[in-house]
N, C-alpha and C. Protein backbone atom coordinates (compact mmCIF):
# COMPACT_ATOMS: atom_id res chain seq x y z
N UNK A 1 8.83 -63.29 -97.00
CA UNK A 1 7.61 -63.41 -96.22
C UNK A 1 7.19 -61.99 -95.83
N UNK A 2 6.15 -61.62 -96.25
CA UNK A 2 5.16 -60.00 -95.85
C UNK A 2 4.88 -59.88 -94.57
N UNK A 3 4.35 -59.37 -94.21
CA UNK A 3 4.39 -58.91 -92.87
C UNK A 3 2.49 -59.71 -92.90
N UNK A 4 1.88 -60.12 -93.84
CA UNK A 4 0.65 -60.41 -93.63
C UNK A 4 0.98 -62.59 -94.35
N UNK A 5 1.52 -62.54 -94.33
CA UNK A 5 2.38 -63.53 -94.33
C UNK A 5 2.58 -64.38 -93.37
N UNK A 6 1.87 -65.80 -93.47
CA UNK A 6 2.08 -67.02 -91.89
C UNK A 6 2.85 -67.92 -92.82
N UNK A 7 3.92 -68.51 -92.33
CA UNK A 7 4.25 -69.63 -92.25
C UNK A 7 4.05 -70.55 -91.58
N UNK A 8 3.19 -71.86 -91.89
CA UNK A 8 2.76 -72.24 -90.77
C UNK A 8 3.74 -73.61 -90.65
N UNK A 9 4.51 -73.71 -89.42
CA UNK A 9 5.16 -74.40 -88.39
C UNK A 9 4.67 -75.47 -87.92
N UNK A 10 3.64 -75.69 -87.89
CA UNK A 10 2.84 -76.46 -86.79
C UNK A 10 1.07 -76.94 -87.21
N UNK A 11 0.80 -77.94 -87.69
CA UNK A 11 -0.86 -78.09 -88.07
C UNK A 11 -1.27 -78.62 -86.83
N UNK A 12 -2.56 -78.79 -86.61
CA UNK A 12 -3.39 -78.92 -85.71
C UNK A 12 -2.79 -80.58 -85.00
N UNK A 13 -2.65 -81.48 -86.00
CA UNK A 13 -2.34 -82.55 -85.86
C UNK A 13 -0.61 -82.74 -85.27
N UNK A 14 -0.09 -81.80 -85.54
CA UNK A 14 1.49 -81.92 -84.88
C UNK A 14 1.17 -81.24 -83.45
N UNK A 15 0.21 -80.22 -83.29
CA UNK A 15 0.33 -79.66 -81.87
C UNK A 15 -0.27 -80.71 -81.04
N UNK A 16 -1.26 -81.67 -81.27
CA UNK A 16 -1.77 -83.16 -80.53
C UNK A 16 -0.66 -84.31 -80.58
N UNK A 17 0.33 -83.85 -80.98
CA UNK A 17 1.27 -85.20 -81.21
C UNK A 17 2.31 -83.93 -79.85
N UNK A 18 2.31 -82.97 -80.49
CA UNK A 18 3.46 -82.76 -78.61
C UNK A 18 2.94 -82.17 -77.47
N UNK A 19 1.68 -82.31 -77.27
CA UNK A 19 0.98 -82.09 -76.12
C UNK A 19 0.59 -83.33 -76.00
N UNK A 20 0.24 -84.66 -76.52
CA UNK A 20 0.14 -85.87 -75.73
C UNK A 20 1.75 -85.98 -75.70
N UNK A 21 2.72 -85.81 -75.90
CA UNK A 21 4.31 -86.25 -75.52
C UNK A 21 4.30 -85.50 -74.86
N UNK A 22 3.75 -84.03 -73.94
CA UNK A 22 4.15 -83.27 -72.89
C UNK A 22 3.24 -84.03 -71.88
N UNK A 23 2.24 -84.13 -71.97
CA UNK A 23 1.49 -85.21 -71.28
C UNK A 23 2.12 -86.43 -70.60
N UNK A 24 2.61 -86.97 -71.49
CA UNK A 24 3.21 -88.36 -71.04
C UNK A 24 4.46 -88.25 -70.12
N UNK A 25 5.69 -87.32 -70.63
CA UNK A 25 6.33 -86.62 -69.88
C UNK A 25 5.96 -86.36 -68.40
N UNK A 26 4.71 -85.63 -68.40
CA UNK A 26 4.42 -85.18 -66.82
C UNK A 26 3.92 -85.75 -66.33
N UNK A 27 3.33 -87.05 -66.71
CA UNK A 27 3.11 -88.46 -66.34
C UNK A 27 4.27 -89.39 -65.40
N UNK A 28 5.54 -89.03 -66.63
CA UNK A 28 6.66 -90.06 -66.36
C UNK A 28 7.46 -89.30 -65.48
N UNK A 29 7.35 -87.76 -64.92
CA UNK A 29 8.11 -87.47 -64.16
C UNK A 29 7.44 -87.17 -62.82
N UNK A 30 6.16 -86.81 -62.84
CA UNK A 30 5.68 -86.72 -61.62
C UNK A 30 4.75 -88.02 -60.83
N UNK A 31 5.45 -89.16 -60.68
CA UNK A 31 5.27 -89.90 -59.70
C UNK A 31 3.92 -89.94 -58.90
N UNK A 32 3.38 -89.18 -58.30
CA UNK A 32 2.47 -88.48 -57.13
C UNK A 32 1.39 -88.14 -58.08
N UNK A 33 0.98 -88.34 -58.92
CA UNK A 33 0.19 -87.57 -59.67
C UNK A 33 -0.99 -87.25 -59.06
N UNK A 34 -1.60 -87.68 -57.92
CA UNK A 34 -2.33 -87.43 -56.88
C UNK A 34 -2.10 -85.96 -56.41
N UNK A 35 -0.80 -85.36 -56.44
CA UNK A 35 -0.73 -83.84 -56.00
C UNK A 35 -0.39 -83.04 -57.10
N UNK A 36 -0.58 -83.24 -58.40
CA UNK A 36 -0.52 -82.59 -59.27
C UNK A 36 -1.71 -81.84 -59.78
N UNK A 37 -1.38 -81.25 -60.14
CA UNK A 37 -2.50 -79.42 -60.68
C UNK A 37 -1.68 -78.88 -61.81
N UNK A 38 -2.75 -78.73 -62.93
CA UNK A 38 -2.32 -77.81 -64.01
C UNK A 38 -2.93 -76.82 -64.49
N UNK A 39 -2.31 -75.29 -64.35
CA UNK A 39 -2.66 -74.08 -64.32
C UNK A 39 -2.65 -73.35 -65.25
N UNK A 40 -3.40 -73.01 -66.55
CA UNK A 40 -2.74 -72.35 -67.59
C UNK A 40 -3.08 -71.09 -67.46
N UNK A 41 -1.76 -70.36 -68.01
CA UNK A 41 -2.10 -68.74 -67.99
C UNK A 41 -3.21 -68.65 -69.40
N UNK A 42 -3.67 -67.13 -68.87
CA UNK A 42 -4.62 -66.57 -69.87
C UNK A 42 -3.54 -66.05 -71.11
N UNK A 43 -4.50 -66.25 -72.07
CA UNK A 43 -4.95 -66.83 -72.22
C UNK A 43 -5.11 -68.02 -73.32
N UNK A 44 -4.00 -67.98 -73.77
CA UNK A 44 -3.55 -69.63 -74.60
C UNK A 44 -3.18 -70.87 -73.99
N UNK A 45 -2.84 -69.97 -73.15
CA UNK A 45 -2.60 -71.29 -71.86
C UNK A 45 -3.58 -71.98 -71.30
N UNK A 46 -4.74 -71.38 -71.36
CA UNK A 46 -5.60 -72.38 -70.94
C UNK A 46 -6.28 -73.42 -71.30
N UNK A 47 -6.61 -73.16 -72.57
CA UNK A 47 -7.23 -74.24 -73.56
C UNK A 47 -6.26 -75.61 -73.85
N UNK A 48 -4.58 -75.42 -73.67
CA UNK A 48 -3.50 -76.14 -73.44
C UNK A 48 -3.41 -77.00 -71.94
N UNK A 49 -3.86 -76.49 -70.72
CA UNK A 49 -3.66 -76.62 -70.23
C UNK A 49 -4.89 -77.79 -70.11
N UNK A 50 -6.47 -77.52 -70.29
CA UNK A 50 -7.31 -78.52 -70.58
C UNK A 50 -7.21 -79.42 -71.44
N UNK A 51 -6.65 -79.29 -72.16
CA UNK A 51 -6.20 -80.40 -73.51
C UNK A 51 -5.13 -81.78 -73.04
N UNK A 52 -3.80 -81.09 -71.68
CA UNK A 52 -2.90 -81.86 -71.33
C UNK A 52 -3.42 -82.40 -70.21
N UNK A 53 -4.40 -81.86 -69.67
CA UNK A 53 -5.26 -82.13 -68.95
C UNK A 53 -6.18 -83.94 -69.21
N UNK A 54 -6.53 -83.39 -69.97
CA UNK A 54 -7.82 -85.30 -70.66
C UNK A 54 -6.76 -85.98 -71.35
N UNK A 55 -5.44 -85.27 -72.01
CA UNK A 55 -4.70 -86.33 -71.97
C UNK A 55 -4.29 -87.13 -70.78
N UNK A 56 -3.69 -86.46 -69.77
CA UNK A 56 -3.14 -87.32 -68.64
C UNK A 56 -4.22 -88.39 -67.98
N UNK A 57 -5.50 -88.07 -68.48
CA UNK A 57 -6.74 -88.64 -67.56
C UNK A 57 -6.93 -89.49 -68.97
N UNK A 58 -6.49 -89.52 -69.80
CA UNK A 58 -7.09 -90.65 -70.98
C UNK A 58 -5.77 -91.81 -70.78
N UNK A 59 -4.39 -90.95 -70.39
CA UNK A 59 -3.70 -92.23 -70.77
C UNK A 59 -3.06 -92.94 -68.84
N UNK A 60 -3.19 -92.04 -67.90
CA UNK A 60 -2.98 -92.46 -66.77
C UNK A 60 -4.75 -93.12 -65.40
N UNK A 61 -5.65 -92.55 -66.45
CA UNK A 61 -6.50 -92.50 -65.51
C UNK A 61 -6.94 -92.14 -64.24
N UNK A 62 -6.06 -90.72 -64.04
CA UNK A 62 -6.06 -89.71 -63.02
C UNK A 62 -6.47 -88.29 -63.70
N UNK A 63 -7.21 -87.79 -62.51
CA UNK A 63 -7.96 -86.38 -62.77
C UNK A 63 -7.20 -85.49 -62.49
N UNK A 64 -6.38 -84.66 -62.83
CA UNK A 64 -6.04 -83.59 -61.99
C UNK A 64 -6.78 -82.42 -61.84
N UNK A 65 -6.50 -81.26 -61.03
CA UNK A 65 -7.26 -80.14 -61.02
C UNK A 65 -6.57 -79.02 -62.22
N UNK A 66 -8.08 -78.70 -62.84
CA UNK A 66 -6.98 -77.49 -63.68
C UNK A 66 -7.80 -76.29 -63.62
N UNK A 67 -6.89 -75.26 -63.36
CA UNK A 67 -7.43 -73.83 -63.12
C UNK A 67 -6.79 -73.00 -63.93
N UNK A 68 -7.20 -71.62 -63.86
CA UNK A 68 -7.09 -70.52 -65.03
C UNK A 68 -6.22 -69.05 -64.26
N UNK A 69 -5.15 -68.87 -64.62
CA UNK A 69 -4.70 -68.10 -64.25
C UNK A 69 -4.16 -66.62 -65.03
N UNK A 70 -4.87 -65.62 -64.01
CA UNK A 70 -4.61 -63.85 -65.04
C UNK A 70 -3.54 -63.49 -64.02
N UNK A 71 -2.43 -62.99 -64.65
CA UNK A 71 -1.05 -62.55 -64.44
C UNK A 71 -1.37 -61.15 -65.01
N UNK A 72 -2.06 -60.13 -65.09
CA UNK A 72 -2.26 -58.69 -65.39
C UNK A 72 -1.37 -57.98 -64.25
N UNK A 73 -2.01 -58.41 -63.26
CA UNK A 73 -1.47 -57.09 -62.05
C UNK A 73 -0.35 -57.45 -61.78
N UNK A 74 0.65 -58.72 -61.88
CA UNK A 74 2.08 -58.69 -62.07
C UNK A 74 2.87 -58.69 -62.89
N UNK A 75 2.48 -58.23 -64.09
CA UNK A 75 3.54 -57.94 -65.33
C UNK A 75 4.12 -56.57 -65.20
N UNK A 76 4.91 -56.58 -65.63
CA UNK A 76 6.15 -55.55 -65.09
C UNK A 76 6.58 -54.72 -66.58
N UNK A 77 5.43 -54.97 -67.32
CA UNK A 77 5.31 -54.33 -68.69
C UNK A 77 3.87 -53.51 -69.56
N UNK A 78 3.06 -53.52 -68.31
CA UNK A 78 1.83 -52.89 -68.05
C UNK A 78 1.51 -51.74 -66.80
N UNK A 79 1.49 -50.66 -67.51
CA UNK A 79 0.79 -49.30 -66.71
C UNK A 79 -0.25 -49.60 -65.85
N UNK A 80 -0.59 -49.45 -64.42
CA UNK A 80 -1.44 -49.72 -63.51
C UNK A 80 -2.69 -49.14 -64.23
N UNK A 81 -2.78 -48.24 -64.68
CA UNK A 81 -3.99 -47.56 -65.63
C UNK A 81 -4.31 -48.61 -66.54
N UNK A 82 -3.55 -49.44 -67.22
CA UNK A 82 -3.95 -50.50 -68.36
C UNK A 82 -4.64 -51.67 -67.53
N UNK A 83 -4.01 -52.17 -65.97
CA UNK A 83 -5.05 -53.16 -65.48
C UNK A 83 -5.93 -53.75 -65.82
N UNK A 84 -7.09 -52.53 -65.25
CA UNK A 84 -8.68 -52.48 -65.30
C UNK A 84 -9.49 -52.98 -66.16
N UNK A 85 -8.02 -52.38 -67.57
CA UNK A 85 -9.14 -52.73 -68.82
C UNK A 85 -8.65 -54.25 -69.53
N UNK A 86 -7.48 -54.69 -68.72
CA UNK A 86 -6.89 -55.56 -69.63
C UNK A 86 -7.26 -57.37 -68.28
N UNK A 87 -7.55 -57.01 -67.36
CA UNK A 87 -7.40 -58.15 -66.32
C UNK A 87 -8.89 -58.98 -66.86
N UNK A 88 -7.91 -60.40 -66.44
CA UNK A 88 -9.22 -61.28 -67.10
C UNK A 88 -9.22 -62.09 -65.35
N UNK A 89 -10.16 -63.43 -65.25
CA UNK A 89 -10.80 -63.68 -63.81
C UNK A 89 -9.82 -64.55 -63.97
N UNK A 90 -8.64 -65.21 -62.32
CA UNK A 90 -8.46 -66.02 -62.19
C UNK A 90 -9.62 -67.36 -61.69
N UNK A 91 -9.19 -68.60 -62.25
CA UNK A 91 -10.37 -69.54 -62.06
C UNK A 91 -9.62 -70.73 -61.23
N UNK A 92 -8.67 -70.86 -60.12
CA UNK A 92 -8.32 -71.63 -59.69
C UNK A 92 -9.06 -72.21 -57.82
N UNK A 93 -10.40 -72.94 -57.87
CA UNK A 93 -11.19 -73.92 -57.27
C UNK A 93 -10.46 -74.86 -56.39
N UNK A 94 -9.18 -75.03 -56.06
CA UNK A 94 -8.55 -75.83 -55.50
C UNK A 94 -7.29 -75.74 -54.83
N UNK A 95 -6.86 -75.84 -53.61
CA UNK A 95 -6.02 -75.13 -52.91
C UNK A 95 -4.30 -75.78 -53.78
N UNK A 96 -3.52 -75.01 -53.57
CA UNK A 96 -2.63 -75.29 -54.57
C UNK A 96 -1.29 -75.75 -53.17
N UNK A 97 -1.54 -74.98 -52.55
CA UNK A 97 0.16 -75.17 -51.63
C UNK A 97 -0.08 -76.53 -51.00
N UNK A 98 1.67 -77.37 -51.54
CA UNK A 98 1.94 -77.99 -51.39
C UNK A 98 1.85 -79.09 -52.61
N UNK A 99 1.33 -79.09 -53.52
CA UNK A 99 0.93 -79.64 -54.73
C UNK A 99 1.83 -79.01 -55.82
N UNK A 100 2.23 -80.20 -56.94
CA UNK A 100 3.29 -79.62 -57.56
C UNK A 100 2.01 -79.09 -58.93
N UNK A 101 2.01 -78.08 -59.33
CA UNK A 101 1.97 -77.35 -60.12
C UNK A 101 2.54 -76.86 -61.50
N UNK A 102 1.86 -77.53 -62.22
CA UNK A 102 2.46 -77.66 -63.79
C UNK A 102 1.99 -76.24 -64.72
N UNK A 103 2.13 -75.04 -64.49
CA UNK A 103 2.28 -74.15 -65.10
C UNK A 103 2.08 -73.87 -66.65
N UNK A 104 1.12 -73.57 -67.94
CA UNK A 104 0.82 -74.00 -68.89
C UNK A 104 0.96 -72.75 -69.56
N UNK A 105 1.70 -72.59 -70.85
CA UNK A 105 1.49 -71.07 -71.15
C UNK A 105 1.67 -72.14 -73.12
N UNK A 106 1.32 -70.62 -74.29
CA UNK A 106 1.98 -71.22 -75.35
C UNK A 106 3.02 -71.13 -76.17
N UNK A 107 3.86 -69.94 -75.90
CA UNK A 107 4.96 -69.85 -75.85
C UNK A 107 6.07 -69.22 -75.07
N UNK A 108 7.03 -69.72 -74.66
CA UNK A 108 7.94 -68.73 -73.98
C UNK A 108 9.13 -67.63 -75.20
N UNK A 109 9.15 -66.40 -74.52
CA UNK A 109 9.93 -65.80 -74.69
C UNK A 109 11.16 -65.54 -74.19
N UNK A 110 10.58 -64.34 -73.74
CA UNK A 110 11.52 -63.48 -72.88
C UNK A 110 11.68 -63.98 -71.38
N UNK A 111 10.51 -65.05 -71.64
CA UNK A 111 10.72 -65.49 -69.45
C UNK A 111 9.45 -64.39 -68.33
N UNK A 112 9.21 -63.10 -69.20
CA UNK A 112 8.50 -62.18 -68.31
C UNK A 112 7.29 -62.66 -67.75
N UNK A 113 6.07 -63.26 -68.72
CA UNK A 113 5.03 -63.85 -68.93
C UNK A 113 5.11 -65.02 -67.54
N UNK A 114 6.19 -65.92 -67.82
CA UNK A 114 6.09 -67.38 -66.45
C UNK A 114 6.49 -66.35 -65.22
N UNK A 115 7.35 -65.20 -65.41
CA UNK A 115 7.92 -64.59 -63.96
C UNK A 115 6.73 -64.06 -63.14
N UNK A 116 6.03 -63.02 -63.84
CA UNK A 116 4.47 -62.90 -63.92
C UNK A 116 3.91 -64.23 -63.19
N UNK A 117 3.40 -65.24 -63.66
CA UNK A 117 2.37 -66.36 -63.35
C UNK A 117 3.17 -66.75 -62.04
N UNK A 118 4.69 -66.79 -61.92
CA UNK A 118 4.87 -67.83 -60.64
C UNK A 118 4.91 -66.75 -59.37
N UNK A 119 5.20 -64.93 -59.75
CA UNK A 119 4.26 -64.15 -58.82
C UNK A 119 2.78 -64.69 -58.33
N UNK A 120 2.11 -64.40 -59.07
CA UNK A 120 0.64 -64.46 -59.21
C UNK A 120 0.57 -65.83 -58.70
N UNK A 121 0.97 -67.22 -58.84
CA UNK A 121 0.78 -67.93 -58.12
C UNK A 121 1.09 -67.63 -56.72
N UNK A 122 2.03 -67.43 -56.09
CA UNK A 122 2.77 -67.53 -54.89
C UNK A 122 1.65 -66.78 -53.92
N UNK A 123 0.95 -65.88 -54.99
CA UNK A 123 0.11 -64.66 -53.87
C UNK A 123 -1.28 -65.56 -54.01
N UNK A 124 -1.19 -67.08 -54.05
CA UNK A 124 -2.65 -67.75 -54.13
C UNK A 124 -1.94 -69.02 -52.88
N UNK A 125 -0.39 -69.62 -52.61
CA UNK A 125 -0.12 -70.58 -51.75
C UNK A 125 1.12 -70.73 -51.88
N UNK A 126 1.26 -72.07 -51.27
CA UNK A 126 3.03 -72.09 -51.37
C UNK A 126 3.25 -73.53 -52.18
N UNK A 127 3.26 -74.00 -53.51
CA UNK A 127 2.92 -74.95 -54.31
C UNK A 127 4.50 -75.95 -53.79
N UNK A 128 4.48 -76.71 -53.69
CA UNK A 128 5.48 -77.59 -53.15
C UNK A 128 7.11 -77.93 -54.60
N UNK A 129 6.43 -77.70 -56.07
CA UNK A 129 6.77 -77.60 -56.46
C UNK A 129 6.23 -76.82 -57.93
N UNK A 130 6.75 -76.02 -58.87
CA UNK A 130 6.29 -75.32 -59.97
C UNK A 130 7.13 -75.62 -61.39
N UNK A 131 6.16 -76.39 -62.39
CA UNK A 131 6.97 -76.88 -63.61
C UNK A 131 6.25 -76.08 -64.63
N UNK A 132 7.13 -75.84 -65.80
CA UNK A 132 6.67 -75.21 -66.47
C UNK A 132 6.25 -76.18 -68.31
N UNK A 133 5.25 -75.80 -68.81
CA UNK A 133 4.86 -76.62 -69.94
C UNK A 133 4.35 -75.45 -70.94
N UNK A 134 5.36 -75.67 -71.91
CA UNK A 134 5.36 -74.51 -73.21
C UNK A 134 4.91 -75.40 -74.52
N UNK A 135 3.71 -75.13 -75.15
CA UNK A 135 4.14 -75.61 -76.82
C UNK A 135 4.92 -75.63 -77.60
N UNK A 136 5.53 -74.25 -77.50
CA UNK A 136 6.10 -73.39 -78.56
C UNK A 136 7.95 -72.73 -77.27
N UNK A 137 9.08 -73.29 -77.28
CA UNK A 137 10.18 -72.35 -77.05
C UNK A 137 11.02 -71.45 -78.07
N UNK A 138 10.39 -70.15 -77.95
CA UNK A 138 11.07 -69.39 -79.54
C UNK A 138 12.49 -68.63 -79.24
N UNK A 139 13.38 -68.70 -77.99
CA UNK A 139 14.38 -68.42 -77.64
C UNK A 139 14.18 -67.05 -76.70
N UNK A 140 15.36 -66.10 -76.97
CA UNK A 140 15.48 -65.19 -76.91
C UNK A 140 15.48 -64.63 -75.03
N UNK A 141 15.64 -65.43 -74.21
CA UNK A 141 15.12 -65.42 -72.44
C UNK A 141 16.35 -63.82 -72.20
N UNK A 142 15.16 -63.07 -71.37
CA UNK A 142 15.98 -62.39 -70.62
C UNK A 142 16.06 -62.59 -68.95
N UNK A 143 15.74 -63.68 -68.56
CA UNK A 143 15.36 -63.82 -67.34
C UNK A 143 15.95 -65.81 -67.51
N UNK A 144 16.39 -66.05 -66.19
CA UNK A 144 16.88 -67.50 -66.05
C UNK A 144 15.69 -68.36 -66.21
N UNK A 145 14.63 -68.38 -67.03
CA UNK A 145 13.56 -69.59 -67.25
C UNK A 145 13.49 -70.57 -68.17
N UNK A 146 13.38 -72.08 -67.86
CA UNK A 146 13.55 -72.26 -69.05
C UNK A 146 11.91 -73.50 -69.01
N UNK A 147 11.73 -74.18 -69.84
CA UNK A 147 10.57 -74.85 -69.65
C UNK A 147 11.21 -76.34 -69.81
N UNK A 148 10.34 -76.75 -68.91
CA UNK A 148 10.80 -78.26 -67.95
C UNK A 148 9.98 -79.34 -69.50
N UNK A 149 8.80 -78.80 -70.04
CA UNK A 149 8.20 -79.25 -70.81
C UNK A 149 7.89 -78.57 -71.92
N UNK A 150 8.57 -78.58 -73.18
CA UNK A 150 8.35 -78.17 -74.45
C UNK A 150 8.02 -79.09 -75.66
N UNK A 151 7.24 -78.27 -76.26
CA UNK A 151 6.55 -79.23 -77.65
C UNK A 151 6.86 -79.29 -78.87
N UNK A 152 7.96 -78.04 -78.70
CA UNK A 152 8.86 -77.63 -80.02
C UNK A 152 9.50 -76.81 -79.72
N UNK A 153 10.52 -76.48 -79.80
CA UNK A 153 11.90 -75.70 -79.96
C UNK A 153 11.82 -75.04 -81.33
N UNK A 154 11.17 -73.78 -81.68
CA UNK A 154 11.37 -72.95 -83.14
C UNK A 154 12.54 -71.64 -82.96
N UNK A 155 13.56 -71.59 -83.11
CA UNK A 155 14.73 -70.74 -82.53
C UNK A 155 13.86 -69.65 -84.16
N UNK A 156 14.00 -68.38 -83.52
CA UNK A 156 13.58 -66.92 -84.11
C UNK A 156 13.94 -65.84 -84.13
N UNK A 157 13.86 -65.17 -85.11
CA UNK A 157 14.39 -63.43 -85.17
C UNK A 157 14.00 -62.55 -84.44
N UNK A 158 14.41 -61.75 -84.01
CA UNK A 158 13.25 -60.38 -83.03
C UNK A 158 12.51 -60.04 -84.34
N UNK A 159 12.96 -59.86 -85.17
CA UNK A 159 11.38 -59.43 -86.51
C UNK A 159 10.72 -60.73 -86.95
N UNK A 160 10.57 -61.59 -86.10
CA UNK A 160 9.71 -62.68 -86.55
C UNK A 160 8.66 -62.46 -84.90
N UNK A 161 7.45 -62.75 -84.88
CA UNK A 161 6.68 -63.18 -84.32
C UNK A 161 6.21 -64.92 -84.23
N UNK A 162 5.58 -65.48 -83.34
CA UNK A 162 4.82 -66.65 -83.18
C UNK A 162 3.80 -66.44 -83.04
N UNK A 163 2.70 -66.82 -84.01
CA UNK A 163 1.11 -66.93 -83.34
C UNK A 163 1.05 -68.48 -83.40
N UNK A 164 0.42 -68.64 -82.03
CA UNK A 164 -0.34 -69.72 -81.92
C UNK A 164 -1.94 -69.80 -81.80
N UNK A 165 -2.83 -70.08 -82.59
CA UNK A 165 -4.15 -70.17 -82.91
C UNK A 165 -5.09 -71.44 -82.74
N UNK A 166 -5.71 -71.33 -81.74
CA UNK A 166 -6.32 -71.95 -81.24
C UNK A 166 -8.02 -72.28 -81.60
N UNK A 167 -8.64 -73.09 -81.67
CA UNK A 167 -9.71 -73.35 -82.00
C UNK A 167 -10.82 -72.48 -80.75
N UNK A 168 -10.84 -72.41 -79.91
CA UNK A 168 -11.34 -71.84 -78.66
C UNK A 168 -11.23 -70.47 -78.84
N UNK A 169 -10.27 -69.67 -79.48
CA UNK A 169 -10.07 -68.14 -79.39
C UNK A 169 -10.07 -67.95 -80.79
N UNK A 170 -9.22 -68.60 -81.94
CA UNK A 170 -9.32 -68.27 -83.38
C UNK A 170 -10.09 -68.62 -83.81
N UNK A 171 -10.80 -70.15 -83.72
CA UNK A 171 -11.16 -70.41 -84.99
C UNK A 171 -10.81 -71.68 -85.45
N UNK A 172 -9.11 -71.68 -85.55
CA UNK A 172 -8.25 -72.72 -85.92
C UNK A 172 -7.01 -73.17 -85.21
N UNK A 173 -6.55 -74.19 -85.04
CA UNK A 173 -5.49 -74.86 -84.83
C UNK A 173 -3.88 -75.06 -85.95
N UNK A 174 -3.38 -74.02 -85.18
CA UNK A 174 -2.14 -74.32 -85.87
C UNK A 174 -1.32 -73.49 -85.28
N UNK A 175 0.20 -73.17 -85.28
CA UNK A 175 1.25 -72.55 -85.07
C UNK A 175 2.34 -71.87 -85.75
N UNK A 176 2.30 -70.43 -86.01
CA UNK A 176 2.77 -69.74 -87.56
C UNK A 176 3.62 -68.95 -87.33
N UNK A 177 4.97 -69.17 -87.61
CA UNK A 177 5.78 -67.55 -88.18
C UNK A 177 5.48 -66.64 -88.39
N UNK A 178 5.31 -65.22 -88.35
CA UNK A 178 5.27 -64.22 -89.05
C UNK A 178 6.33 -62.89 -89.18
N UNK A 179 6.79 -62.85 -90.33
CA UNK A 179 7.35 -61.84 -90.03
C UNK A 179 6.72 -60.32 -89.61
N UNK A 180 7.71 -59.60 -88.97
CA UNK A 180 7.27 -58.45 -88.42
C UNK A 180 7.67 -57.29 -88.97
């Protein structure tokens, strides 16, 4: 596999088959669904996070609130000089503390990315509880995180990458290997 080279992992139609099963999941575990909120980070996370979103409201018939969250100014892998040019708007309309909070990103790594968001949350309330919902777990954590809700487990090389491509930002729907 080339470095311009996708393997693709995942078609449009398998990523709707484990985001309605992450759906249903956060259905079957959060009880209260009345205090539930789902937050996706910027920015793959968000279009995920609306998607698990009209699922839970297509198959429970509850609305939850979903907002948009930029984790720039707490990543711990960005120059304060890079900020400015890199910060996108948080969009969260609805008070969060005390409400359990389903956290939406599209893949986990290293853990830095959710450590980031559950900063950046905390400096918005005090959420009663914080779950995390990944498409994609590609291994590799340097930090104790793991995701409460995953849509696939793809275990990977450090010279492999994950893109996940989205109809909203790419173009297309799907989820690809690449080597690096």
């Amino acid at each position: 596999m080339s470095t311009s080279e996708e393997k693709v992992v995942l078609d449009d139609q398998a990523i709707d088959r484990a985001l309605t099963r992450i759906s249903h999941e956060i259905i079957e575990r959060n009880s209260d669904a009345g205090e539930l909120c789902i937050i996706g980070i910027q920015r793959r996370g968000v279009p995920l996070a609306k998607q698990i979103g009209e699922c839970i409201k297509k198959f429970s018939e509850i609305s939850v609130h979903i907002g948009e969250l930029d984790i720039t100014k707490h990543r711990d892998d960005i120059d304060n000089t890079d900020i400015a040019q890199t910060a996108n708007e948080t969009v969260i309309n609805f008070p969060i503390h005390n409400k359990i909070v389903i956290l939406v990103d599209d893949v986990i790594f290293t853990g830095r990315t959710v450590r980031a968001a559950m900063d950046a949350l905390i400096t918005l309330g005090r959420p009663s509880c914080i779950q995390l919902a990944v498409l994609i777990d590609r291994g590799h954590r340097e930090l104790p995180i793991r995701g409460d809700y995953v849509g696939k487990n793809i275990p990977t090389s450090r010279s492999e990458r994950i893109s996940v491509n989205l109809p909203e930002i790419d173009g297309k729907k799907n989820v690809a290997i690449i080597k690096i």
